[in-house]
Every structure is written in structure tokens, then in C-alpha cells.
N, C-alpha and C. Protein backbone atom coordinates (compact mmCIF):
# COMPACT_ATOMS: atom_id res chain seq x y z
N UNK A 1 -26.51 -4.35 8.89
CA UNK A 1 -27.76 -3.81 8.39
C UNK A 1 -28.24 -4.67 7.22
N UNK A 2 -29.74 -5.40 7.22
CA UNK A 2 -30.00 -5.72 6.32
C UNK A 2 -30.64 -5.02 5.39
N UNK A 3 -30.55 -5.02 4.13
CA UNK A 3 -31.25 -4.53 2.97
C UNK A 3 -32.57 -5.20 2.84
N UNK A 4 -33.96 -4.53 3.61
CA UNK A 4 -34.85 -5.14 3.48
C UNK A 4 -36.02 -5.22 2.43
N UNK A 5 -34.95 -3.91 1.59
CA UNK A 5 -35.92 -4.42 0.35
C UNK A 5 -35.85 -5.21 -0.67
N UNK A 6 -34.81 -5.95 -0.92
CA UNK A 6 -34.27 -6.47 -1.86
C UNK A 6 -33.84 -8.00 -0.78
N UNK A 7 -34.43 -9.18 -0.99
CA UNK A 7 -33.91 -9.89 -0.33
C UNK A 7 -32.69 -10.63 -0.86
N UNK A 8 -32.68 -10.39 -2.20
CA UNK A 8 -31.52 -11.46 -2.95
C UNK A 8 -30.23 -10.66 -2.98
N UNK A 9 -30.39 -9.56 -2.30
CA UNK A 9 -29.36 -8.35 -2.26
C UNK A 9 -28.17 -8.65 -1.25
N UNK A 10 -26.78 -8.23 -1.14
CA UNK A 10 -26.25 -8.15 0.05
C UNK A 10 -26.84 -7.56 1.40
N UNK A 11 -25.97 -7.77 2.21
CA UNK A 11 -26.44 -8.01 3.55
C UNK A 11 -26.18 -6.01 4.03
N UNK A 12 -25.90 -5.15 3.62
CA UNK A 12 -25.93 -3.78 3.24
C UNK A 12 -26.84 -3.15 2.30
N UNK A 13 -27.03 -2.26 3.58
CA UNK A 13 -28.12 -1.21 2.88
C UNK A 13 -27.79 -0.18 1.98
N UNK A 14 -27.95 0.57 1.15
CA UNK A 14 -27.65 1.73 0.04
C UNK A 14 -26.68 2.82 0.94
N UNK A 15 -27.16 2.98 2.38
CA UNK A 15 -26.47 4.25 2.88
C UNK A 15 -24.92 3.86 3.33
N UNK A 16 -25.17 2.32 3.86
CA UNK A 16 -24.01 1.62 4.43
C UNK A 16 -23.22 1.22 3.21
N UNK A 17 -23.79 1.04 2.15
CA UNK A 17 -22.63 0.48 0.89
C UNK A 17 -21.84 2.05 0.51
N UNK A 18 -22.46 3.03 0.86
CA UNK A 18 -21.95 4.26 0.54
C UNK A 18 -20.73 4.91 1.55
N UNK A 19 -21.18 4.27 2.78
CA UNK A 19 -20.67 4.48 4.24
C UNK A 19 -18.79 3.66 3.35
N UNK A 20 -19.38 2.64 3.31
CA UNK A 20 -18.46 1.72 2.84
C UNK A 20 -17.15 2.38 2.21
N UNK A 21 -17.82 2.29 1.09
CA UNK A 21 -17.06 3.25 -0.29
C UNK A 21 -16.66 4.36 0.32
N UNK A 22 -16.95 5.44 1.33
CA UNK A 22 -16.37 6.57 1.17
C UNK A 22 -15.26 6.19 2.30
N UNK A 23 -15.13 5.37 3.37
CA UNK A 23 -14.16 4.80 4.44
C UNK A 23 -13.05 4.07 2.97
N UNK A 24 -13.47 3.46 2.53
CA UNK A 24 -12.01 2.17 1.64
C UNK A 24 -11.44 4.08 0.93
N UNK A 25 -12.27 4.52 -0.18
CA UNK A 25 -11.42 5.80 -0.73
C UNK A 25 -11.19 6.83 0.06
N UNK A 26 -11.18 7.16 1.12
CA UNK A 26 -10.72 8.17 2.06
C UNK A 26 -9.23 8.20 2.39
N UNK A 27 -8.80 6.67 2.50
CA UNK A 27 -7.74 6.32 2.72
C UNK A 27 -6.85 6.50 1.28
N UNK A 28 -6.67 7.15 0.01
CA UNK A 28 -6.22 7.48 -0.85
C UNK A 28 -6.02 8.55 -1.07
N UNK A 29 -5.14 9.73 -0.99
CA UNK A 29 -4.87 11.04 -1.42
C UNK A 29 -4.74 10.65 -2.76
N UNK A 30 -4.75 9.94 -3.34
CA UNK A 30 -4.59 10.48 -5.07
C UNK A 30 -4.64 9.00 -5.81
N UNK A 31 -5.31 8.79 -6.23
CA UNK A 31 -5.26 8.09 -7.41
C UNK A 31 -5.16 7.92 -8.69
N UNK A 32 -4.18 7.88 -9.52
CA UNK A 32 -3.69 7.79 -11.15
C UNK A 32 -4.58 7.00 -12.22
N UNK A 33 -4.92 7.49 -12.61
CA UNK A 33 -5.81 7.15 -13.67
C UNK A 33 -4.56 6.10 -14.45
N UNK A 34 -4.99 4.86 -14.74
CA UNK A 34 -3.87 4.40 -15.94
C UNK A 34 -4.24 4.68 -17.65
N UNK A 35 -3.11 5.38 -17.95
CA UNK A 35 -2.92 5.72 -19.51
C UNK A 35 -3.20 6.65 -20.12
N UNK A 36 -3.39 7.32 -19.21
CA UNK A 36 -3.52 8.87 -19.16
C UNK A 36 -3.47 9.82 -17.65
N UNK A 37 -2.72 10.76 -17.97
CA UNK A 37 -1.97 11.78 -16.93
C UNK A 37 -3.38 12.04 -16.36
N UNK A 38 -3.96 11.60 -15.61
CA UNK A 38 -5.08 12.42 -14.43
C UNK A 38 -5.21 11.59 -13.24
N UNK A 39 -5.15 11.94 -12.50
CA UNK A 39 -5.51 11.98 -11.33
C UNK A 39 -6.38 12.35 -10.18
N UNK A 40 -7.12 11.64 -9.56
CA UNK A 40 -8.26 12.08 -8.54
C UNK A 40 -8.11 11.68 -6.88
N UNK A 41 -8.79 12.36 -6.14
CA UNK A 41 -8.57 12.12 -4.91
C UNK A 41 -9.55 10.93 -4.60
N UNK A 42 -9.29 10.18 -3.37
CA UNK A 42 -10.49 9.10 -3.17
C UNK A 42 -11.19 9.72 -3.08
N UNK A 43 -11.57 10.72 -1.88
CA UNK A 43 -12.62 11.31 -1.58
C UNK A 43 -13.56 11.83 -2.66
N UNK A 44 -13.35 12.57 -3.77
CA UNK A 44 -13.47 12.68 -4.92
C UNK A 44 -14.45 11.84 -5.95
N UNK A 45 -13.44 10.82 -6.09
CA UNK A 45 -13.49 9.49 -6.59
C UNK A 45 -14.91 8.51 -6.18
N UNK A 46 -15.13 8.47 -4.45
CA UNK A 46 -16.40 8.24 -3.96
C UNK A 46 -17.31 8.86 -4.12
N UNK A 47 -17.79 10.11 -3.92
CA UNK A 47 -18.57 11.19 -4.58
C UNK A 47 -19.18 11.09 -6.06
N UNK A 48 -17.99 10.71 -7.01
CA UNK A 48 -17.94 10.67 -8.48
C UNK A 48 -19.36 9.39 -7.99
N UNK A 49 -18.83 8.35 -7.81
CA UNK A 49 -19.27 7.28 -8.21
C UNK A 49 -20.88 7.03 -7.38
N UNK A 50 -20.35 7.54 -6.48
CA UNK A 50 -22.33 7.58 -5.41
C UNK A 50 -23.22 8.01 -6.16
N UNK A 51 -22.43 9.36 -7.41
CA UNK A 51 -23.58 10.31 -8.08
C UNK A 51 -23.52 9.51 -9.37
N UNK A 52 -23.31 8.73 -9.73
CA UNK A 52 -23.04 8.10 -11.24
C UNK A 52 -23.43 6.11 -11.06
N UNK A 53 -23.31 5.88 -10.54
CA UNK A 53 -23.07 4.36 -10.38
C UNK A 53 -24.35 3.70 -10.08
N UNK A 54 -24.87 3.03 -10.15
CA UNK A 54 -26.35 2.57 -9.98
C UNK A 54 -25.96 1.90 -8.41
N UNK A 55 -27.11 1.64 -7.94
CA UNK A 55 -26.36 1.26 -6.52
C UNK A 55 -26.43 -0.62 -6.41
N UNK A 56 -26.85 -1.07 -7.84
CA UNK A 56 -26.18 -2.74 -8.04
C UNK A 56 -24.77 -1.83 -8.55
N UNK A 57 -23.97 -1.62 -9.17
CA UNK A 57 -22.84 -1.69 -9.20
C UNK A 57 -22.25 -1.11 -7.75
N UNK A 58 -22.69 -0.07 -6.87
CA UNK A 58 -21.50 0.04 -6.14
C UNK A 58 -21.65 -1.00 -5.14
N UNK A 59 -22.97 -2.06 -4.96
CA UNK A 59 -22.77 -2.94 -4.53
C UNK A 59 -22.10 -3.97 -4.81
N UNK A 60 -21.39 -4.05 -6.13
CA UNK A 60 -20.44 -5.46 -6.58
C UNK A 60 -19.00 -4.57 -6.59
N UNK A 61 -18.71 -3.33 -6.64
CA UNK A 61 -17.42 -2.83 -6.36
C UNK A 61 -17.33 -2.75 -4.73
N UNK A 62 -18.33 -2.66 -3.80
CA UNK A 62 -18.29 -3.16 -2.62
C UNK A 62 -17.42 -4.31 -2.14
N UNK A 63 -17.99 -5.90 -3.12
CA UNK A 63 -17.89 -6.98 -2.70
C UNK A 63 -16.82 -7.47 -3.18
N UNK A 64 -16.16 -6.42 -4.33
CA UNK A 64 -15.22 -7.05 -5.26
C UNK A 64 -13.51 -6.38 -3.99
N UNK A 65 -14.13 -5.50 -3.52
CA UNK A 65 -13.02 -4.61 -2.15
C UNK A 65 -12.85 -5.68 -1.01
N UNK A 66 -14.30 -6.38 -0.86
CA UNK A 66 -14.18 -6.81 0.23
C UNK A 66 -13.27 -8.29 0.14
N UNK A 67 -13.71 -8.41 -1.29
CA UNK A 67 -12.94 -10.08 -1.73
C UNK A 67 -11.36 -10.17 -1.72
N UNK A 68 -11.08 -8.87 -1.99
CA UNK A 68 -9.79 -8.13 -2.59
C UNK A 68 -8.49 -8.18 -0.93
N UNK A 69 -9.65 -7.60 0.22
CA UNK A 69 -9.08 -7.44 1.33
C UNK A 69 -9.09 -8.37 2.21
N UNK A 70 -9.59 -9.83 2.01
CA UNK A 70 -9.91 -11.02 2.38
C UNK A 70 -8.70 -11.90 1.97
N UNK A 71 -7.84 -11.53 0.85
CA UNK A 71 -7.41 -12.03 -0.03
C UNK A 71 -5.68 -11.26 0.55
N UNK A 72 -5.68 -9.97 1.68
CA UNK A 72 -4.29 -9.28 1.47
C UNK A 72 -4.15 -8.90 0.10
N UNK A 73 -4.71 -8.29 -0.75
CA UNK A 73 -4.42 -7.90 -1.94
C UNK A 73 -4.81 -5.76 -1.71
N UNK A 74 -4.28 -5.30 -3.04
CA UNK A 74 -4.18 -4.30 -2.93
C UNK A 74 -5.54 -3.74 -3.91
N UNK A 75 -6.46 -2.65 -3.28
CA UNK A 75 -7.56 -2.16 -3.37
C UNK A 75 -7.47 -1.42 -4.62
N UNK A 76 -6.13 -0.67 -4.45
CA UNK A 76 -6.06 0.76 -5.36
C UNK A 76 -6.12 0.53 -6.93
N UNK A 77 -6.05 -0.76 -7.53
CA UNK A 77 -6.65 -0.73 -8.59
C UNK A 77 -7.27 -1.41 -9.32
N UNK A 78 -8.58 -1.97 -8.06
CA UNK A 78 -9.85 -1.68 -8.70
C UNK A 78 -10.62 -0.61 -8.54
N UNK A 79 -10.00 0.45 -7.82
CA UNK A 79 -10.36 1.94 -8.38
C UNK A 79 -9.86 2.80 -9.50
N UNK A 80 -8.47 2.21 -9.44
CA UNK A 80 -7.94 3.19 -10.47
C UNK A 80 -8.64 2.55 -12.22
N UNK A 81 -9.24 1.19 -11.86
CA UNK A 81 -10.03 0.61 -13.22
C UNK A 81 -11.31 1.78 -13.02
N UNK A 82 -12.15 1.33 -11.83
CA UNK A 82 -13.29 2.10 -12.08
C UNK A 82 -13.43 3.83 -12.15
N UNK A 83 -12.33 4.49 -11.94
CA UNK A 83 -12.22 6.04 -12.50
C UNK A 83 -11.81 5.96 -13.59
N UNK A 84 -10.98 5.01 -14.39
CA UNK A 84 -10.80 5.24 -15.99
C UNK A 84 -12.23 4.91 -16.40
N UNK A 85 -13.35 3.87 -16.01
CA UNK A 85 -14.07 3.60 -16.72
C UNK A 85 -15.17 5.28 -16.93
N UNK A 86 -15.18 6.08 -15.81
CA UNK A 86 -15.85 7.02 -15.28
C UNK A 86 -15.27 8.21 -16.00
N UNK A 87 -13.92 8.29 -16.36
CA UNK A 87 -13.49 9.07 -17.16
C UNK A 87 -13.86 8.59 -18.58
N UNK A 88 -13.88 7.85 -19.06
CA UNK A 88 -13.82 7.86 -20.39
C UNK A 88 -15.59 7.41 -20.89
């Protein structure tokens, strides 16, 4: 899907970057906040951020997942960064 309003934009539209985000955190029953005792569910966690996040950022936490999983690297914390940032 292209984003046809924004041409300098990724190649995802607002509903599909959301589509996105709620498939990568679904796959998380719980995520630990670091440096403090809390914890959130992905599901949760996606929700939080759809209703809070401008949709240029959940488009670069998009790309930063996708770079992450390109790479065999582990997803879970550049979420567990972006719920501390959301908590505090």
C-alpha cells in the first residue's frame, strides 16, 4: 500500500503501519518496563502508542522493527525503550 499522501513517506499507509504494530506486539504477553517494576502487554502497549504517538513516529518505530528483523536481532527492546519513554 502506498501512502498517497505524503510522497516522501514510507511505502505504508497510517492503517497498515498500525496493522503492522499491532501483528510485531501481539506476539508479546508481557513486556518489562526497564528500571522500574511495570509491566504491559503488547497488545496493550500497541493501543498505548496508536493513541499517543504521532503517526511520523510510529512510522520510524515501524522501520526501526523492520531494520531490527532484517538484521535477526531481537524486537523486544525497542519496545520495552518505547513504553518507558510512554511511561515516564
Amino acid at each position: 500500500m502506498i501512502n498517497q499522501n505524503n510522497p516522501t513517506s514510507t511505502k505504508y499507509s497510517l492503517d497498515k503501519l498500525h496493522q503492522i504494530l499491532n501483528r510485531e506486539l501481539s506476539a508479546y504477553k508481557s513486556i518489562k518496563v526497564p528500571n522500574i517494576s511495570y509491566s504491559i502487554s503488547g497488545t496493550e502497549l500497541a493501543s498505548w502508542l496508536i493513541d499517543s504517538a504521532s503517526p511520523k513516529e510510529i512510522e520510524e518505530l515501524v522501520q526501526m522493527v523492520n531494520q531490527a528483523k532484517k538484521r535477526s536481532s531481537n524486537t523486544k527492546a525497542i519496545f520495552q525503550i518505547y513504553a518507558a519513554a510512554l511511561i515516564k
